[in-house]
Protein backbone atom coordinates (compact mmCIF):
# COMPACT_ATOMS: atom_id res chain seq x y z
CA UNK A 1 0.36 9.44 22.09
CA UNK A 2 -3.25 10.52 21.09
CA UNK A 3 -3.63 13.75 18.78
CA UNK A 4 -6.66 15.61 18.61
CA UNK A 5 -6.65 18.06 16.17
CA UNK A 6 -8.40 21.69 17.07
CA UNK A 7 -10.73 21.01 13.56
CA UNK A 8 -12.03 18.06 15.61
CA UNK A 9 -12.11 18.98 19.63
CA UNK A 10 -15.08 20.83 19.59
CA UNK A 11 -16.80 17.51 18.09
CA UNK A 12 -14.44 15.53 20.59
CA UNK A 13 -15.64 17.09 23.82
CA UNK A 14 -18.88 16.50 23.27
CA UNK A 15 -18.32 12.74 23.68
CA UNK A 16 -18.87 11.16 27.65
CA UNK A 17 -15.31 10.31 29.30
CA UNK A 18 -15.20 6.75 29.18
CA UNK A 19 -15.47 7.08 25.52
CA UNK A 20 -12.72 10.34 25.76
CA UNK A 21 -10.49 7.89 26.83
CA UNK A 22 -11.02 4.39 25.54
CA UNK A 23 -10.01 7.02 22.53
CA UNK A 24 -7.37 8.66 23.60
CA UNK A 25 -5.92 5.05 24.92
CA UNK A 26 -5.55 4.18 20.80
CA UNK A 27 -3.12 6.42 20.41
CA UNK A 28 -4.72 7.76 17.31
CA UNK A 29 -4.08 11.10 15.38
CA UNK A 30 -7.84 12.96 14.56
CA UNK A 31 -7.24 15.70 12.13
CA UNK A 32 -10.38 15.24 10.37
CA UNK A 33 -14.23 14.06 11.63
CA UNK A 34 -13.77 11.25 9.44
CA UNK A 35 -10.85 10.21 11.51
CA UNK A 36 -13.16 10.51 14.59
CA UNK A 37 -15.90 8.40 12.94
CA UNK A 38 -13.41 5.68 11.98
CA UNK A 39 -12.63 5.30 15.45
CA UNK A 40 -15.71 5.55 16.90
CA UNK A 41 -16.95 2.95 14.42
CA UNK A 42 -14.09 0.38 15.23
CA UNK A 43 -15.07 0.83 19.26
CA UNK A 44 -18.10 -0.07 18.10
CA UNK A 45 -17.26 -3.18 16.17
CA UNK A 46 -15.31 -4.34 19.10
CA UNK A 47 -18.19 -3.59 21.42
CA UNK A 48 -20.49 -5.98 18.75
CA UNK A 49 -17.69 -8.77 19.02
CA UNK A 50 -17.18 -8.67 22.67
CA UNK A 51 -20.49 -7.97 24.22
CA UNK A 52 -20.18 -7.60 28.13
């Protein structure tokens, strides 16, 4: 289950739903922004390996 720390929501909620979830469905722990970034930056690899 997917921890978002309350240093990070505010960041967090600014983000569109789809990307909320796809997230939240990694069942990550963000405590920090650089947590948030590391995530963001491995949906992004995958997106660059997988294009639709």
């Amino acid at each position: 289950m997917s921890h978002v720390a309350p240093a990070v929501r505010d960041k967090f909620e600014t983000l569109p739903v789809e990307l909320k979830n796809a997230i939240l469905e990694r069942d990550v722990v963000l405590n920090t922004i650089y947590d948030l970034m590391r995530v963001l930056e491995q949906i992004v690899a995958e997106g660059e390996e997988n294009p639709s």
